[in-house]
C-alpha atoms as a PDB file:
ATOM      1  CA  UNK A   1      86.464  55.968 103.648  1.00  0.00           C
ATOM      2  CA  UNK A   2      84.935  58.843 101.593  1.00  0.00           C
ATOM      3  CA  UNK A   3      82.875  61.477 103.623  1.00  0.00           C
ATOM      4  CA  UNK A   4      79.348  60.094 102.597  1.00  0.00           C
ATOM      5  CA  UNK A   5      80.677  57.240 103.700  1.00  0.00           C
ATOM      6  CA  UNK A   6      81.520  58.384 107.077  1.00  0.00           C
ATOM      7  CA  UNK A   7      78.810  60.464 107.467  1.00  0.00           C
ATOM      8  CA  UNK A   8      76.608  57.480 106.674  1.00  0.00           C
ATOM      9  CA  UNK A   9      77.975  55.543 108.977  1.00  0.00           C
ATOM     10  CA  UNK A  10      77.545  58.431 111.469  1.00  0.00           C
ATOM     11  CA  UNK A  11      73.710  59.008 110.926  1.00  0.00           C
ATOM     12  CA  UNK A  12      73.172  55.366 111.432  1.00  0.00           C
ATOM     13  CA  UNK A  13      74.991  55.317 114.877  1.00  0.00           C
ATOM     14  CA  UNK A  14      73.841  58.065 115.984  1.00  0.00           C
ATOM     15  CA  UNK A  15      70.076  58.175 114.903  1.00  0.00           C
ATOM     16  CA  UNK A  16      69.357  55.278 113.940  1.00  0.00           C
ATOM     17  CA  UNK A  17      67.074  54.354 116.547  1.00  0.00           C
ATOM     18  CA  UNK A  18      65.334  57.940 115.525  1.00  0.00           C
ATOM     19  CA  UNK A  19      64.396  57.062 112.538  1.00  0.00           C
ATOM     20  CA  UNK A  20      63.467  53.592 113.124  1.00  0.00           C
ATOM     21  CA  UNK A  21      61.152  55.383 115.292  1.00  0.00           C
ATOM     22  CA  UNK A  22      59.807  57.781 112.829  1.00  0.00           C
ATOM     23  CA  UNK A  23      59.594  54.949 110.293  1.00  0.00           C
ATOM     24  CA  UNK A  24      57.477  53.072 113.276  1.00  0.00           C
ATOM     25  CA  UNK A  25      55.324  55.966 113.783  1.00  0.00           C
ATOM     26  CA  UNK A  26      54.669  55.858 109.754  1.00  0.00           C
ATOM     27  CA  UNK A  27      53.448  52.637 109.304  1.00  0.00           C
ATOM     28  CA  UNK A  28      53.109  50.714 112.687  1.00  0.00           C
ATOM     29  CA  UNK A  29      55.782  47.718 112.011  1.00  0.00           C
ATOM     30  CA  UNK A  30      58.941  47.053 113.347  1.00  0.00           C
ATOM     31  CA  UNK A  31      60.391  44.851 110.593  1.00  0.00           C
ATOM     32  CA  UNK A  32      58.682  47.530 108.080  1.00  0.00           C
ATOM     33  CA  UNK A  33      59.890  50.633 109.909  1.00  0.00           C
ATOM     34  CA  UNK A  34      63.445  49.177 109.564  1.00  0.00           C
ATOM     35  CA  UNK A  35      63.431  48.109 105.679  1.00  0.00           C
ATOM     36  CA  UNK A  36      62.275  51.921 105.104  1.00  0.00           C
ATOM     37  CA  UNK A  37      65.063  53.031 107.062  1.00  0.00           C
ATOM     38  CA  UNK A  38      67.557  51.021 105.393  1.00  0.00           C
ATOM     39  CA  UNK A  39      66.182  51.546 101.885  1.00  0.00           C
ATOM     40  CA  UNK A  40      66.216  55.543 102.375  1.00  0.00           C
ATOM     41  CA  UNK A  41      69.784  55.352 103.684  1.00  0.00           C
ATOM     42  CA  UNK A  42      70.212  53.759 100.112  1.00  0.00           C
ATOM     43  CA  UNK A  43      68.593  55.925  97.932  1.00  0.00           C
ATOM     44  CA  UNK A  44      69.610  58.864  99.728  1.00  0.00           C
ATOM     45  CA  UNK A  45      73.220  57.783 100.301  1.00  0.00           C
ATOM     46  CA  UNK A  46      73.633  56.263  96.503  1.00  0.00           C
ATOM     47  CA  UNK A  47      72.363  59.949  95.360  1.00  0.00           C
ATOM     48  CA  UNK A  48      75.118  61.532  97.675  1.00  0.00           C
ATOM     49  CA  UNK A  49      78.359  59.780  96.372  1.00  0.00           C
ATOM     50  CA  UNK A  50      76.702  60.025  92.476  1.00  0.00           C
ATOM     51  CA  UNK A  51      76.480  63.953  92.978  1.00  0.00           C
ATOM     52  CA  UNK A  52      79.978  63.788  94.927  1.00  0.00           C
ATOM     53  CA  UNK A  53      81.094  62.143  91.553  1.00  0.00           C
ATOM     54  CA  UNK A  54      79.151  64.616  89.208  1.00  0.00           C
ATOM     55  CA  UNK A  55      80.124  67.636  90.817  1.00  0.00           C
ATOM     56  CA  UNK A  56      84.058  67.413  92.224  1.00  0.00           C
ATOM     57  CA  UNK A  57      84.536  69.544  95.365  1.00  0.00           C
ATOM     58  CA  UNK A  58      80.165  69.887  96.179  1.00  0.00           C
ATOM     59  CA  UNK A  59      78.515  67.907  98.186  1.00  0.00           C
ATOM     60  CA  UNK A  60      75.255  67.688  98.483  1.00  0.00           C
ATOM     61  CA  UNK A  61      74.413  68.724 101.543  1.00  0.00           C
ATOM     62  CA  UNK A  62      76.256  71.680 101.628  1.00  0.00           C
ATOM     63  CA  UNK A  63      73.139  73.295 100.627  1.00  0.00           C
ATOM     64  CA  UNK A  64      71.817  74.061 103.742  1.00  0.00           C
ATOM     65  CA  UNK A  65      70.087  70.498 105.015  1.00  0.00           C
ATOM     66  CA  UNK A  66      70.835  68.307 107.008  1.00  0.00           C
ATOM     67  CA  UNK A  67      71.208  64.539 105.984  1.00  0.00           C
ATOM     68  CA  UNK A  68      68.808  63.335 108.237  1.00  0.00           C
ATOM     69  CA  UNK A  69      66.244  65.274 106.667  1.00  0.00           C
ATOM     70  CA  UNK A  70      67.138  63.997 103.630  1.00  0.00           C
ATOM     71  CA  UNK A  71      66.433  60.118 104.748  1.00  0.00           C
ATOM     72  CA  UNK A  72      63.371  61.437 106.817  1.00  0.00           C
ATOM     73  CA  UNK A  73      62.164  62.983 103.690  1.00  0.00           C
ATOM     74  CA  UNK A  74      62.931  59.334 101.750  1.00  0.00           C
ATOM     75  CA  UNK A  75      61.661  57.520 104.946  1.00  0.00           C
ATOM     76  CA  UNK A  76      58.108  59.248 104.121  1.00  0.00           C
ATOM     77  CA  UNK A  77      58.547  59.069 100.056  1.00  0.00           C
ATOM     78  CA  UNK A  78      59.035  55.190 100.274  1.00  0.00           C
ATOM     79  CA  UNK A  79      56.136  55.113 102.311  1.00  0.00           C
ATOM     80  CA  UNK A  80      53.688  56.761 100.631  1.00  0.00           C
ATOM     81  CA  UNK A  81      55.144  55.236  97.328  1.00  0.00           C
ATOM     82  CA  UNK A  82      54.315  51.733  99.001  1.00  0.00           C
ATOM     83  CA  UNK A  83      50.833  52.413 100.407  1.00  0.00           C
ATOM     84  CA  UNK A  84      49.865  54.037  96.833  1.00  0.00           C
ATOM     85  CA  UNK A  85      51.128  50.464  95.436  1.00  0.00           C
ATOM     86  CA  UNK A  86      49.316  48.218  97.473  1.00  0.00           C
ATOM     87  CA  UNK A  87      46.134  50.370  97.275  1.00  0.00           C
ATOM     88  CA  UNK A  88      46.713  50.145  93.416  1.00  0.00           C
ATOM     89  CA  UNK A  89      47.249  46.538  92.932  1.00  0.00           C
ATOM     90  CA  UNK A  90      44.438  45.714  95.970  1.00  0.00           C
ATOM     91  CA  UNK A  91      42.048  47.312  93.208  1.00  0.00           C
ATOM     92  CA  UNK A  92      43.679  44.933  90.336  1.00  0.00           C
ATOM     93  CA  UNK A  93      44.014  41.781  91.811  1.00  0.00           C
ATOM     94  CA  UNK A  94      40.778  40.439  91.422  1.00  0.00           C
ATOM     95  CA  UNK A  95      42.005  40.703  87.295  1.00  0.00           C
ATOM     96  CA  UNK A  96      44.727  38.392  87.969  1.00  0.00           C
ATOM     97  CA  UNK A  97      43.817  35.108  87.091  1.00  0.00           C
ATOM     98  CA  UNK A  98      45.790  32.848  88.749  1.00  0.00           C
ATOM     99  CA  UNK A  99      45.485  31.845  92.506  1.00  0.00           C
ATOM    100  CA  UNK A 100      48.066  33.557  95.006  1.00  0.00           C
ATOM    101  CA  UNK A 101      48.347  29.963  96.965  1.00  0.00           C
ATOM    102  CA  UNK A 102      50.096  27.214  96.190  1.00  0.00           C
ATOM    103  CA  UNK A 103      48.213  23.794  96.759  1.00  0.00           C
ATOM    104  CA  UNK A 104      49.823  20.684  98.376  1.00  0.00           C
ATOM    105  CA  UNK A 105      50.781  17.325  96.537  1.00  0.00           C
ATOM    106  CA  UNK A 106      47.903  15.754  98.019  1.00  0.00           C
ATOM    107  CA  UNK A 107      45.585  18.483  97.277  1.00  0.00           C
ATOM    108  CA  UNK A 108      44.199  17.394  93.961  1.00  0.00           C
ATOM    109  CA  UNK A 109      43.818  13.516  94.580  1.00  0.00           C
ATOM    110  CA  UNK A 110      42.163  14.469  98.194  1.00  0.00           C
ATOM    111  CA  UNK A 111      39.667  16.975  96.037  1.00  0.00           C
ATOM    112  CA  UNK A 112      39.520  13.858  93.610  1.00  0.00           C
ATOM    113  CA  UNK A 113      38.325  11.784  96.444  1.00  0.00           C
ATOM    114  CA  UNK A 114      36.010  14.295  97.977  1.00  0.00           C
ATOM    115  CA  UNK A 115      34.614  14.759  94.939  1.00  0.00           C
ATOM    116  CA  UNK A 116      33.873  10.732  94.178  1.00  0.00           C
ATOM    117  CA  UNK A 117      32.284  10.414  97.494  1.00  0.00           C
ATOM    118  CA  UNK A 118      29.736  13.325  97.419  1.00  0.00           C
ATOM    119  CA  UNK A 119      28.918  11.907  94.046  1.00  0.00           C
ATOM    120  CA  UNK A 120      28.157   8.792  95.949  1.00  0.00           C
ATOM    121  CA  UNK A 121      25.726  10.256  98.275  1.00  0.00           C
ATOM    122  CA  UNK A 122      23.741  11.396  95.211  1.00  0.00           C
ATOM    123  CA  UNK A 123      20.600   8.865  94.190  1.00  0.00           C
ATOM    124  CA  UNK A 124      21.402   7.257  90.913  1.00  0.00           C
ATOM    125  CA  UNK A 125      19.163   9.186  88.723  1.00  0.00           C
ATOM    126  CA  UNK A 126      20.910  12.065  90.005  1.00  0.00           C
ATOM    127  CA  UNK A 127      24.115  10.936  89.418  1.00  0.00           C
ATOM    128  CA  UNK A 128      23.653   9.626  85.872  1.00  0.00           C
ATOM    129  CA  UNK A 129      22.436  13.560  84.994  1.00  0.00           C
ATOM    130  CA  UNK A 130      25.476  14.879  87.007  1.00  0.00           C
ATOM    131  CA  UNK A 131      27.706  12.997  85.010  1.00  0.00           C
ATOM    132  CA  UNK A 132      25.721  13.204  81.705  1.00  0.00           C
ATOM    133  CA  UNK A 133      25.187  17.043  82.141  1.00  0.00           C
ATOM    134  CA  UNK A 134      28.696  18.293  83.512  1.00  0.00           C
ATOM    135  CA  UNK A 135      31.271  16.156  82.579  1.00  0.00           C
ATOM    136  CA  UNK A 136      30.010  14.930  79.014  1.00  0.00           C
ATOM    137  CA  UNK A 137      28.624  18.108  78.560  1.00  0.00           C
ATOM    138  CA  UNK A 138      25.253  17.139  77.376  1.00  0.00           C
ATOM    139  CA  UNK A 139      22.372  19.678  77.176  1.00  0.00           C
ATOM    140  CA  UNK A 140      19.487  19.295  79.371  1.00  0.00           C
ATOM    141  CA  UNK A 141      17.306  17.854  76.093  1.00  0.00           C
ATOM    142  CA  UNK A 142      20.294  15.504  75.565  1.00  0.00           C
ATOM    143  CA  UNK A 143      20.445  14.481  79.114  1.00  0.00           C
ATOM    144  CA  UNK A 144      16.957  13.342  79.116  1.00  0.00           C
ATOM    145  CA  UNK A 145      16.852  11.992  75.759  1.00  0.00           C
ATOM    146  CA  UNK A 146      19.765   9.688  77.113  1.00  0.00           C
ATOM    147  CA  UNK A 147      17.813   8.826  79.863  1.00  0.00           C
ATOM    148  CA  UNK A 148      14.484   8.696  78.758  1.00  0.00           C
ATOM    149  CA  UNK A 149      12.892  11.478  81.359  1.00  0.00           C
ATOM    150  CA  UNK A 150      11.590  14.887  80.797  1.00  0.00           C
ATOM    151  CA  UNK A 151      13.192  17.816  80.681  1.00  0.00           C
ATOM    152  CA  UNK A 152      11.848  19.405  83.598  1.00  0.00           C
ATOM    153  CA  UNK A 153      12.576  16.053  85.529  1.00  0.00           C
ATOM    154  CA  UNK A 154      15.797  16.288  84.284  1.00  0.00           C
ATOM    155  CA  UNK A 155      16.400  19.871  85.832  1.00  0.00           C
ATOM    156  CA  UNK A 156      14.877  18.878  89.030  1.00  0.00           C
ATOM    157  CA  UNK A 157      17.505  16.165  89.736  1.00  0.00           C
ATOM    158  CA  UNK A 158      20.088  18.172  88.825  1.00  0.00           C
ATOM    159  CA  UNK A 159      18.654  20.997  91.277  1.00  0.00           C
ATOM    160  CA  UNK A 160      18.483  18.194  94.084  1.00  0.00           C
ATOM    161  CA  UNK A 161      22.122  16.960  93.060  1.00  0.00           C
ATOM    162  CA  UNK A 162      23.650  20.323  93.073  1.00  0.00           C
ATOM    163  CA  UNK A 163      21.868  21.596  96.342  1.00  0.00           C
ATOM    164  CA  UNK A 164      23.912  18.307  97.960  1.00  0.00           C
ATOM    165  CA  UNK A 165      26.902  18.591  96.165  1.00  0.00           C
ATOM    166  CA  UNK A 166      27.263  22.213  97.046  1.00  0.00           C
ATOM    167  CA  UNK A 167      26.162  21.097 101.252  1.00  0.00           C
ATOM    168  CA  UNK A 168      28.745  18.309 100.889  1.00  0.00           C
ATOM    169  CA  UNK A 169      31.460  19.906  99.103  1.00  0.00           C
ATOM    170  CA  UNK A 170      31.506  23.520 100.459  1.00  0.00           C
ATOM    171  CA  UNK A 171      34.613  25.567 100.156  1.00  0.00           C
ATOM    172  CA  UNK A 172      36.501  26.906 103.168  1.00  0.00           C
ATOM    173  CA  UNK A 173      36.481  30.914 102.338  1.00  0.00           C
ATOM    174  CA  UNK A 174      39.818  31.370 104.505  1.00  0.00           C
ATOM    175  CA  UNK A 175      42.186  28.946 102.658  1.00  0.00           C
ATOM    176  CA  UNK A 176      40.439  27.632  99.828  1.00  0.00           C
ATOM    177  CA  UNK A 177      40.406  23.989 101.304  1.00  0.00           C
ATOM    178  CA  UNK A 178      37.750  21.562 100.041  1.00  0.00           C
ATOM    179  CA  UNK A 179      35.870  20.691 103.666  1.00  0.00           C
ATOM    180  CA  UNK A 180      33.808  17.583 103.391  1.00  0.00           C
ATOM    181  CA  UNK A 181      30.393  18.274 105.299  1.00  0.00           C
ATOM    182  CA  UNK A 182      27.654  15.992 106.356  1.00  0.00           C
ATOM    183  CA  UNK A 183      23.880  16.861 104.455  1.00  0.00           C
ATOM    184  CA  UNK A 184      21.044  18.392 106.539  1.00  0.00           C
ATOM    185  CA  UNK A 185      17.572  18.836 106.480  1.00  0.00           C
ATOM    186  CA  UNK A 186      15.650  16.832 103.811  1.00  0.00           C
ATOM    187  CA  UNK A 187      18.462  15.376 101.694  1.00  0.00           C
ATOM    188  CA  UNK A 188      19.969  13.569 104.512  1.00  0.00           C
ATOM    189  CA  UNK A 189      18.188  10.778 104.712  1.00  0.00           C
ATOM    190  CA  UNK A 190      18.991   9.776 100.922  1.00  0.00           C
END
């Protein structure tokens, strides 16, 4: 073995509870606390045996420090490099369009379903401008040209159908589940 080598494997017998520790200390995870520790034993390490290479007969700690400052030093450095990251992309990832979970198999035909049976709980009127409206896309003046209502009427049944929709199909904010719900108040005993 070269001398980084052994000296490597010295620092990590010797402290490497320490600066698990420190790591610890830093950002309050065990798991964490050891990746940083092993990924500044890395970068410091990989810099060691490049330098040995560069410059034949230096090492690089010859200069006066110890090599446990030098992964305490990279121990904070990751850190901070990390936190800045997540901070960063926590401030970006509302731009990202697509969705960070992945939906079951049986997520789409059990939305399908949900979906089929508040549409069921809707009067027929309000059903036909549901349909009419959002999935054929008609206007409101088309909608009740189809049907042979006024506008306004037209509106109001789509109010009424999208107040129940929204009480029977509500989203669960936590994992983005479709939770079926029963109607209250005066809708409920349509």
């Amino acid at each position: 073995m070269s001398r980084w080598e052994d000296e490597l494997a010295e620092l990590a017998r010797a402290r490497g509870r320490a600066l698990v520790g420190y790591a610890y200390v830093l950002c309050g995870d065990q798991r964490l606390a050891e990746d940083l520790v092993q990924d500044a034993l890395v970068k410091v390490f990989a810099r060691l045996r490049r330098g040995a290479a560069d410059r034949p007969g230096v090492h690089a700690l010859d200069e006066g420090r110890t090599s446990e400052a030098y992964v305490r030093r990279a121990i904070l450095t990751l850190f901070l490099d990390e936190h800045r990251r997540r901070k960063r992309w926590s401030s970006a990832r509302h731009l990202v369009a697509t969705d960070d979970r992945v939906r079951g198999a049986a997520s789409g035909a059990t939305a399908r379903a949900d979906v089929a049976a508040a549409l069921g709980r809707l009067t027929p009127r309000e059903r036909a401008c549901v349909v009419l409206r959002y999935l054929e896309d008609l206007t409101v003046p088309q909608v009740a040209e189809a049907l042979g209502l006024a506008q306004g009427t037209v509106k109001r049944y789509l109010s009424d159908a999208t107040a129940t929709l929204r009480d029977v199909l509500r989203v669960d904010a936590e994992d983005g589940a479709t939770v079926t719900g029963m109607t209250t108040g005066r809708r409920a005993g349509r």
